[in-house]
PDB file of N, CA and C in Angstrom:
ATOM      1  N   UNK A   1      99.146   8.503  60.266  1.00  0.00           N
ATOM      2  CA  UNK A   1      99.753   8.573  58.954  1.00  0.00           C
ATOM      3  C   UNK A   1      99.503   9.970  58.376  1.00  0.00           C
ATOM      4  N   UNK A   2     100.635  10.576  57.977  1.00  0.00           N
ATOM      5  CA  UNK A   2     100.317  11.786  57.378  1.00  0.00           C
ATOM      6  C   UNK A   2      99.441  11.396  56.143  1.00  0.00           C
ATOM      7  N   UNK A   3      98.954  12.818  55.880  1.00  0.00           N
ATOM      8  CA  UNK A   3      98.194  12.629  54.190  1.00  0.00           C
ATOM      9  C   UNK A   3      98.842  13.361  53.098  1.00  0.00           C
ATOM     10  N   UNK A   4      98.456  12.210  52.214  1.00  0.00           N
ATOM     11  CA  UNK A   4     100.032  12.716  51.118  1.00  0.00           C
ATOM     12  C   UNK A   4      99.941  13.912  50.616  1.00  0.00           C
ATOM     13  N   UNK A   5     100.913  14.769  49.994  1.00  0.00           N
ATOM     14  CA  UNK A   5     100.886  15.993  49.228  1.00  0.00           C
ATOM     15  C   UNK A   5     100.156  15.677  47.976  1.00  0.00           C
ATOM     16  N   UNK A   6      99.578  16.882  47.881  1.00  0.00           N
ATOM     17  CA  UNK A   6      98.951  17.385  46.604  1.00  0.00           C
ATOM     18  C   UNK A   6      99.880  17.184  45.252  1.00  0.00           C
ATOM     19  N   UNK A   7      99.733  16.377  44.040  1.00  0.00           N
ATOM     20  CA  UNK A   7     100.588  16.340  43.053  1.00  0.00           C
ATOM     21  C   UNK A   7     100.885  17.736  41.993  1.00  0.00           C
ATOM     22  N   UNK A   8     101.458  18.279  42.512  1.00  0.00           N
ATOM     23  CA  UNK A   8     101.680  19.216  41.210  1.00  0.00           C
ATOM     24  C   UNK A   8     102.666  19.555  39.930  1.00  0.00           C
ATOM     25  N   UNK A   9     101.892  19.714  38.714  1.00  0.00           N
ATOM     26  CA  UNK A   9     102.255  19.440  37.614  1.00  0.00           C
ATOM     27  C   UNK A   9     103.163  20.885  37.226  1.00  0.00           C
ATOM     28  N   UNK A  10     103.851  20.670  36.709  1.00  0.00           N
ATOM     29  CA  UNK A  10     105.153  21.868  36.297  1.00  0.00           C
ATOM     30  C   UNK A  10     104.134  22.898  35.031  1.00  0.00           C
ATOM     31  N   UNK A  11     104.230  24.020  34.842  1.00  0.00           N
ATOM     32  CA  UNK A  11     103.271  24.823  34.509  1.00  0.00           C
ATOM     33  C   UNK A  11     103.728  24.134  32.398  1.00  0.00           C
ATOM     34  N   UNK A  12     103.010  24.255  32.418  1.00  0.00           N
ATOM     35  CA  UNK A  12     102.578  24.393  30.209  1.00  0.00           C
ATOM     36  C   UNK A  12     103.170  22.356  30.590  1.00  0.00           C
ATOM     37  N   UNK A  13     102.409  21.935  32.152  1.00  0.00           N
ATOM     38  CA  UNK A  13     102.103  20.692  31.309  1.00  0.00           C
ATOM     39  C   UNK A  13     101.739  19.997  30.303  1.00  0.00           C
ATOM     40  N   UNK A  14     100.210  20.685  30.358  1.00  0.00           N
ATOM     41  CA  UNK A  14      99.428  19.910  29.499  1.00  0.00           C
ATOM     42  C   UNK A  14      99.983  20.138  28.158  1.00  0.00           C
ATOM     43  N   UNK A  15     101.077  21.305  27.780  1.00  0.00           N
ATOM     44  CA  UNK A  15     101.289  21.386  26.120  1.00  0.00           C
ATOM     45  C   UNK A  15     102.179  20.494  25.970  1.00  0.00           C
ATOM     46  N   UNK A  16     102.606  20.256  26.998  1.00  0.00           N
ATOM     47  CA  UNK A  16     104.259  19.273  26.756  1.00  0.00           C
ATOM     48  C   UNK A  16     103.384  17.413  26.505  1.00  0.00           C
ATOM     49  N   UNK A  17     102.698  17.529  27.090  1.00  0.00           N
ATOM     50  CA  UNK A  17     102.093  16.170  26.830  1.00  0.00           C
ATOM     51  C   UNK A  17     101.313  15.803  25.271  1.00  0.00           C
ATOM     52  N   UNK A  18     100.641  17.403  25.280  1.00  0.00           N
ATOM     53  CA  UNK A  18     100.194  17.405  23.555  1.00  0.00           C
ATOM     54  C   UNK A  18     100.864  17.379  22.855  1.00  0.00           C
ATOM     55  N   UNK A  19     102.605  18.234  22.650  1.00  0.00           N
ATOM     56  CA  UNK A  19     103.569  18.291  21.972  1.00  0.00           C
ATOM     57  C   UNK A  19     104.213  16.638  21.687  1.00  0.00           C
ATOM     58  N   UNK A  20     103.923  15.978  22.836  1.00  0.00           N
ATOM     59  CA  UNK A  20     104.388  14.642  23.189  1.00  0.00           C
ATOM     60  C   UNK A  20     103.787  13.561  21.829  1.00  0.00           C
ATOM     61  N   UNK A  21     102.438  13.792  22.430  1.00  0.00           N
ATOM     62  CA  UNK A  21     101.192  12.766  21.281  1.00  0.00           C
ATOM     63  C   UNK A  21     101.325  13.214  20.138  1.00  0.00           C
ATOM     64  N   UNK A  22     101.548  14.841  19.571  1.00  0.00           N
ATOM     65  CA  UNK A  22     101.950  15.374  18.227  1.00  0.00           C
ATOM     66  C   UNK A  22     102.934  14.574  17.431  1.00  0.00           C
ATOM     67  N   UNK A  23     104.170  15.020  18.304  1.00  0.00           N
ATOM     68  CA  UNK A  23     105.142  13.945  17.806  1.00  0.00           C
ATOM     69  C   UNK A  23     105.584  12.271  17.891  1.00  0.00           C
ATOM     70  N   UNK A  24     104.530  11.809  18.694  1.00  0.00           N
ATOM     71  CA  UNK A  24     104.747  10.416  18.415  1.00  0.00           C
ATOM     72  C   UNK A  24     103.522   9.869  17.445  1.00  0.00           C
ATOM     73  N   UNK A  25     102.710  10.530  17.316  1.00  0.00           N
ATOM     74  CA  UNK A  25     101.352  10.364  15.739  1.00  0.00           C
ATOM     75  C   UNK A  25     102.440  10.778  14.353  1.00  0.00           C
ATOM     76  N   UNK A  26     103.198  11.801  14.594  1.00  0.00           N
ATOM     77  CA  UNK A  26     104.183  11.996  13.472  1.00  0.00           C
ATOM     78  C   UNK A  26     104.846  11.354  13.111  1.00  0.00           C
ATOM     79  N   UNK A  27     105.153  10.520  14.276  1.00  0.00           N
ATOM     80  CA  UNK A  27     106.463   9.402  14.265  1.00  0.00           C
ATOM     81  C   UNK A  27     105.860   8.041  13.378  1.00  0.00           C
ATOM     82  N   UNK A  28     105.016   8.049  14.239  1.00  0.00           N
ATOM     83  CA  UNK A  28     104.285   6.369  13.609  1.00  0.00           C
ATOM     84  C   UNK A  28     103.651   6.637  12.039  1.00  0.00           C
ATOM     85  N   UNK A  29     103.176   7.933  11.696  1.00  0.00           N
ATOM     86  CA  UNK A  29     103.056   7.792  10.420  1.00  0.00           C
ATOM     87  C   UNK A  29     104.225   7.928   9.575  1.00  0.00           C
ATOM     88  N   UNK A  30     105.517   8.990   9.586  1.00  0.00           N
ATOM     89  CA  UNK A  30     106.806   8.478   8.931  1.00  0.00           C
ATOM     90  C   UNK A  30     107.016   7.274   8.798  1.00  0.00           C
ATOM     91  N   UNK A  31     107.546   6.463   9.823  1.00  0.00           N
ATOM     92  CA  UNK A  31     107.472   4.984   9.750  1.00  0.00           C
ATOM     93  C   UNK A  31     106.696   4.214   8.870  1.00  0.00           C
ATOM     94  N   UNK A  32     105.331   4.574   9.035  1.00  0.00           N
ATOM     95  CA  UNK A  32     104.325   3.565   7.913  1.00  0.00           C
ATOM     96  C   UNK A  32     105.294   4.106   6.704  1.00  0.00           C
ATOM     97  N   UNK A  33     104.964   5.082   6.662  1.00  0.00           N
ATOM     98  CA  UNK A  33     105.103   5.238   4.958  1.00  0.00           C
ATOM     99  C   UNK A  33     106.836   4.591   4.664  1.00  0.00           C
ATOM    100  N   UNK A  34     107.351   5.074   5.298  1.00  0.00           N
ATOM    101  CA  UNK A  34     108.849   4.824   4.814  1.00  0.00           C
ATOM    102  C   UNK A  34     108.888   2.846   4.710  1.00  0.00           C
ATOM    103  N   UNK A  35     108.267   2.251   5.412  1.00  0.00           N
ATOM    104  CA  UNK A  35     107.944   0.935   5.529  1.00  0.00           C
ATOM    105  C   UNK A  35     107.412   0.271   4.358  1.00  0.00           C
ATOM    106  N   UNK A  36     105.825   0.989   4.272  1.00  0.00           N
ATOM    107  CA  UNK A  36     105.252   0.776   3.231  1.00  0.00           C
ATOM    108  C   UNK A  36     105.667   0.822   2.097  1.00  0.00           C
ATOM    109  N   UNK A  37     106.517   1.755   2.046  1.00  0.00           N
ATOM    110  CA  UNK A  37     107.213   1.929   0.238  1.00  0.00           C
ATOM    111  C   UNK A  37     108.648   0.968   0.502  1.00  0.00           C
ATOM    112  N   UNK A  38     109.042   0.532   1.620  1.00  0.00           N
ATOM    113  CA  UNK A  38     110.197  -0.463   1.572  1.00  0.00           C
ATOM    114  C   UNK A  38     109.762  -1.970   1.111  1.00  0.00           C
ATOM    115  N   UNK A  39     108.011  -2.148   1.932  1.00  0.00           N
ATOM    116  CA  UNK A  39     108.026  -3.421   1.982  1.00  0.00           C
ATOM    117  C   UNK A  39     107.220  -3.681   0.058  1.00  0.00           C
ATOM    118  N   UNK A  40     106.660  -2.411  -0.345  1.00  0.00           N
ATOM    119  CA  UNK A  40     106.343  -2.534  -1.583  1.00  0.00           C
ATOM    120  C   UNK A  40     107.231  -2.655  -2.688  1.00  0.00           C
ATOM    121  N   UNK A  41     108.394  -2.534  -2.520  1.00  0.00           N
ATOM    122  CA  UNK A  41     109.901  -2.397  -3.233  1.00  0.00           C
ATOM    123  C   UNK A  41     110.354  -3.650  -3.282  1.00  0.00           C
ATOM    124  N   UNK A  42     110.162  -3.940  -1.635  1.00  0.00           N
ATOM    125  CA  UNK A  42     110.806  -5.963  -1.479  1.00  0.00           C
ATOM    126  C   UNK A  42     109.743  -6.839  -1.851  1.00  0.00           C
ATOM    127  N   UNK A  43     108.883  -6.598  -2.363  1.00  0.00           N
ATOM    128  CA  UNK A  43     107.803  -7.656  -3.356  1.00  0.00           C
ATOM    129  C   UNK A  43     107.874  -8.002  -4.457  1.00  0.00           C
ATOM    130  N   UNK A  44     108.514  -6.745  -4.835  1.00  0.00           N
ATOM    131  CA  UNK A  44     108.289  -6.955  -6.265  1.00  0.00           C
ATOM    132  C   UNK A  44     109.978  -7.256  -6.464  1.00  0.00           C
ATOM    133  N   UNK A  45     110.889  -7.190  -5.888  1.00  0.00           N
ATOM    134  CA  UNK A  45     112.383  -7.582  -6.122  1.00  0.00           C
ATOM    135  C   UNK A  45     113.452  -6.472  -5.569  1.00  0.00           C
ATOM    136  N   UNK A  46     114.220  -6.274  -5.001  1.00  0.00           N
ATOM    137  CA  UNK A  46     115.059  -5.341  -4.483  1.00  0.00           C
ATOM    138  C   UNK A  46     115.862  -5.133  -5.875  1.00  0.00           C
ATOM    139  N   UNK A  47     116.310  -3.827  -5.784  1.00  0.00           N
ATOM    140  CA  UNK A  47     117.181  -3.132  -7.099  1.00  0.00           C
ATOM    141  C   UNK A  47     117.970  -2.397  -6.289  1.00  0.00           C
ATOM    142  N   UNK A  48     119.099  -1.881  -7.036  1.00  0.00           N
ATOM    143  CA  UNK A  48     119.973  -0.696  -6.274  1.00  0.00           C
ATOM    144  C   UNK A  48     118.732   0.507  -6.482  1.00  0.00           C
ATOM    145  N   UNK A  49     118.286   1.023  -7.384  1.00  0.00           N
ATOM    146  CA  UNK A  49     117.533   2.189  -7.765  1.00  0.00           C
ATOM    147  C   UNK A  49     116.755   1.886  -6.512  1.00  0.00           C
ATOM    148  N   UNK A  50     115.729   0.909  -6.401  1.00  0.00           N
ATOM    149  CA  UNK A  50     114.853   0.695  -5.044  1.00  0.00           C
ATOM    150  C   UNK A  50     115.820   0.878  -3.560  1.00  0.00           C
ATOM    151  N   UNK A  51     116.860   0.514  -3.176  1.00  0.00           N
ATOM    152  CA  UNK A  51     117.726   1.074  -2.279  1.00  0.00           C
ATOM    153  C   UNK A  51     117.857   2.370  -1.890  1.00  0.00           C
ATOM    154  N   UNK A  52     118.599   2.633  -2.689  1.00  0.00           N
ATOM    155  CA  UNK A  52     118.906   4.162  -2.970  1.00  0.00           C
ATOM    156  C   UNK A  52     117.380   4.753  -2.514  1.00  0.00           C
ATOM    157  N   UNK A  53     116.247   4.592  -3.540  1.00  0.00           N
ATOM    158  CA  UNK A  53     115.291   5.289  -3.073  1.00  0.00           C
ATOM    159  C   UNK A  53     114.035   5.268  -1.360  1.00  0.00           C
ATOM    160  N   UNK A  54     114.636   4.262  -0.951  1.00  0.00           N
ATOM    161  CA  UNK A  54     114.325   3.849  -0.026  1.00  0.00           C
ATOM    162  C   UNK A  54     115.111   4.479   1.382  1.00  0.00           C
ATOM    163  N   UNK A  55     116.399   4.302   1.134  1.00  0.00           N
ATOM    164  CA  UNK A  55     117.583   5.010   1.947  1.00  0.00           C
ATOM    165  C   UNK A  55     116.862   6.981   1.811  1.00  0.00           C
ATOM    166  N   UNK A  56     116.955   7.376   1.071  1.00  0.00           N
ATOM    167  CA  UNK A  56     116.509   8.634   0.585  1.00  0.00           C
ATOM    168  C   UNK A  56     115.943   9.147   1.461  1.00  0.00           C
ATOM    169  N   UNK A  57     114.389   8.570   1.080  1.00  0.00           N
ATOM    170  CA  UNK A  57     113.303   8.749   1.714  1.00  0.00           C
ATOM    171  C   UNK A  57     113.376   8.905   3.444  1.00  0.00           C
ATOM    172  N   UNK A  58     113.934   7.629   3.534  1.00  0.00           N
ATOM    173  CA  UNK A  58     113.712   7.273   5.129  1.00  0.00           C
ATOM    174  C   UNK A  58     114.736   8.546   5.782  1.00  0.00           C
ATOM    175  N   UNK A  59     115.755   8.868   4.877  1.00  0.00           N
ATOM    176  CA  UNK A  59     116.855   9.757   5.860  1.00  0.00           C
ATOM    177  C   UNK A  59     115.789  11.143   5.481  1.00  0.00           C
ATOM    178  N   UNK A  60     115.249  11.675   4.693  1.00  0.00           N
ATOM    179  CA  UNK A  60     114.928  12.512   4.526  1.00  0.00           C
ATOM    180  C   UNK A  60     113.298  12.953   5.936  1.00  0.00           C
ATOM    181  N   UNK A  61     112.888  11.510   5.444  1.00  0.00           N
ATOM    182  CA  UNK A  61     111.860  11.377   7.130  1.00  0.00           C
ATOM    183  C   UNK A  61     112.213  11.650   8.396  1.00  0.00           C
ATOM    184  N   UNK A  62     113.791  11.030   8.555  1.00  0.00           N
ATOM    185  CA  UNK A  62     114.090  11.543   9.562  1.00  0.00           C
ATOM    186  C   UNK A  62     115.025  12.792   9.767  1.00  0.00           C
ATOM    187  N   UNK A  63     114.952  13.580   9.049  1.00  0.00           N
ATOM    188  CA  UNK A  63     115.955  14.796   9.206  1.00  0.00           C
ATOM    189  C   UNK A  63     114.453  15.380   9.129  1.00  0.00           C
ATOM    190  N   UNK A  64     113.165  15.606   9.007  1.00  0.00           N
ATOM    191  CA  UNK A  64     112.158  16.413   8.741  1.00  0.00           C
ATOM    192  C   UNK A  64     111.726  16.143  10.475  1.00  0.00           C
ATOM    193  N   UNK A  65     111.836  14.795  10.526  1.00  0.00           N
ATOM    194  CA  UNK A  65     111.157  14.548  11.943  1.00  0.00           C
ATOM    195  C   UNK A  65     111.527  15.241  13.522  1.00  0.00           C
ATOM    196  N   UNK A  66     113.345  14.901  13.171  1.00  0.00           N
ATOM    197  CA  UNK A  66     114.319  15.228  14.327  1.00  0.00           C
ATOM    198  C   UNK A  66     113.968  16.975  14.101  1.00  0.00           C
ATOM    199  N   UNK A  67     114.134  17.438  13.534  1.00  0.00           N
ATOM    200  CA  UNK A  67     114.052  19.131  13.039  1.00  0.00           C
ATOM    201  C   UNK A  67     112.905  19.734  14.066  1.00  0.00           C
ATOM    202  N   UNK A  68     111.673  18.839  13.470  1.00  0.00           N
ATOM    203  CA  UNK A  68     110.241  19.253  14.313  1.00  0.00           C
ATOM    204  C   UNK A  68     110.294  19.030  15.868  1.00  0.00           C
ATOM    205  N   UNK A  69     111.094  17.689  16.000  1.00  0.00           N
ATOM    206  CA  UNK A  69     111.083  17.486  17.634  1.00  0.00           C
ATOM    207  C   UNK A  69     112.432  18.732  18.155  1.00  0.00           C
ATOM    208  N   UNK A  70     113.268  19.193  17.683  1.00  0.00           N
ATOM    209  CA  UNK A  70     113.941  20.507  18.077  1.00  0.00           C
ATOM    210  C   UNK A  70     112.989  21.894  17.912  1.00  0.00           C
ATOM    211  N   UNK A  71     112.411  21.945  16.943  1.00  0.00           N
ATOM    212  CA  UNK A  71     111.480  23.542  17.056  1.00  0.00           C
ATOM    213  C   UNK A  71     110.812  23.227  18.178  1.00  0.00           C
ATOM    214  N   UNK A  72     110.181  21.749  18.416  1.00  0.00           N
ATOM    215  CA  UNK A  72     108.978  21.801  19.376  1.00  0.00           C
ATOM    216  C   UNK A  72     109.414  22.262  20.786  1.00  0.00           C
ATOM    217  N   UNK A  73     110.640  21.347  21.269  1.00  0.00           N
ATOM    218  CA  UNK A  73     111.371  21.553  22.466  1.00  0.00           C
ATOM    219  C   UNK A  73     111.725  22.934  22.369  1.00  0.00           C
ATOM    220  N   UNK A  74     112.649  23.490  21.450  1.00  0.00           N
ATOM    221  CA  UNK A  74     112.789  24.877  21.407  1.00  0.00           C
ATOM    222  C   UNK A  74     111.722  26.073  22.020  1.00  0.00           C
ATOM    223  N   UNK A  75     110.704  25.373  21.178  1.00  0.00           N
ATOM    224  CA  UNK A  75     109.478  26.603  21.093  1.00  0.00           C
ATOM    225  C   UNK A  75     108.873  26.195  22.982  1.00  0.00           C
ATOM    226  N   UNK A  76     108.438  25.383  23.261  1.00  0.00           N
ATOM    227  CA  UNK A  76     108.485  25.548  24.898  1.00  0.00           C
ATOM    228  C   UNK A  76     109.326  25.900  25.565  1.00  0.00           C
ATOM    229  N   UNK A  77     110.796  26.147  25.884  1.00  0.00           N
ATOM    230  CA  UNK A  77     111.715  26.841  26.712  1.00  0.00           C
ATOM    231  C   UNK A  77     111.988  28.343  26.148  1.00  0.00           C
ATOM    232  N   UNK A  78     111.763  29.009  25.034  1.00  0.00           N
ATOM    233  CA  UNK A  78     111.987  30.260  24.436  1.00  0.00           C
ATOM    234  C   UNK A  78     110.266  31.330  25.371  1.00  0.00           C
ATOM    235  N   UNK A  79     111.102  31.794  25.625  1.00  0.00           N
ATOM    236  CA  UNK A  79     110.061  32.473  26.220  1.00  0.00           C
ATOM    237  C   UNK A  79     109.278  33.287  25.294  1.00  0.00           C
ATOM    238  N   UNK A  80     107.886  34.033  25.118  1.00  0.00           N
ATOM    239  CA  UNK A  80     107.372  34.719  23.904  1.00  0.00           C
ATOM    240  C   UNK A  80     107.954  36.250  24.385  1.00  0.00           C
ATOM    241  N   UNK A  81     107.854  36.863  22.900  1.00  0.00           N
ATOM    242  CA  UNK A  81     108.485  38.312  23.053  1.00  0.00           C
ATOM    243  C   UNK A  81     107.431  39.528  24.271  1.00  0.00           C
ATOM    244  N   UNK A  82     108.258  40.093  24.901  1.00  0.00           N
ATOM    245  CA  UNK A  82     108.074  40.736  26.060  1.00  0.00           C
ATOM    246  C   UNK A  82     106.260  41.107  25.301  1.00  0.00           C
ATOM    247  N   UNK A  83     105.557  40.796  26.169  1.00  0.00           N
ATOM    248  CA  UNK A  83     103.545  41.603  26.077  1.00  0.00           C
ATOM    249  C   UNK A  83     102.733  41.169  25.327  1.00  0.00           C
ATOM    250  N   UNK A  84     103.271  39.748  24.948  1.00  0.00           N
ATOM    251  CA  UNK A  84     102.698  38.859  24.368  1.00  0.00           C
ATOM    252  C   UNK A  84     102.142  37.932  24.701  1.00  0.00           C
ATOM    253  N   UNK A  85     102.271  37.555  26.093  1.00  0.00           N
ATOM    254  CA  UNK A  85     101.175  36.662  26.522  1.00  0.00           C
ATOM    255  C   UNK A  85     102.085  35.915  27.883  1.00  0.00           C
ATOM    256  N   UNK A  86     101.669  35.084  28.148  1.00  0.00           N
ATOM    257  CA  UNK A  86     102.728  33.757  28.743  1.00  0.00           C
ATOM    258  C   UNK A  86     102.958  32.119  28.208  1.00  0.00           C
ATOM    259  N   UNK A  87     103.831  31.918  28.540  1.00  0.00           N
ATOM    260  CA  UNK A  87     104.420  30.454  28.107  1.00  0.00           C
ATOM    261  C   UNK A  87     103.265  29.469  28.399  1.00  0.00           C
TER     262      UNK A  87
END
């Protein structure tokens, strides 16, 4: 039986995996909160004003969120300016 190859990992692994856990800790706390202030809204009685502010919020969470997961991806394939280091 041959012996298997050595696994090797594609170079600025390990940032892509940190970038990974960054944004899914980001994720799960948007969520709470946008939740939390939904499910604190539906206790006390739904209103249009509570809608509206609820809708708001949550689109505004996610246009902040999607944004960060594009710089992040961005910022790993942009290479740094020429004598500045490596990727």
């Amino acid at each position: 039986m041959a012996k298997p190859k050595k696994a090797t990992l594609p170079p600025n692994f390990q940032d892509t995996v940190e970038d990974t856990a960054m944004l899914t800790e980001d994720l799960i706390r948007r969520t709470a909160e946008v939740l939390g202030d939904f499910g604190k809204r539906w206790l006390d009685g739904m209103s249009h004003a509570d809608v509206d502010a609820v809708t708001k919020n949550a689109g505004k969470h996610a246009n902040e969120f999607w944004l960060k997961v594009y710089d992040t991806a961005e910022g790993n394939v942009t290479p740094p300016p020429t004598g500045t280091g490596t990727i």
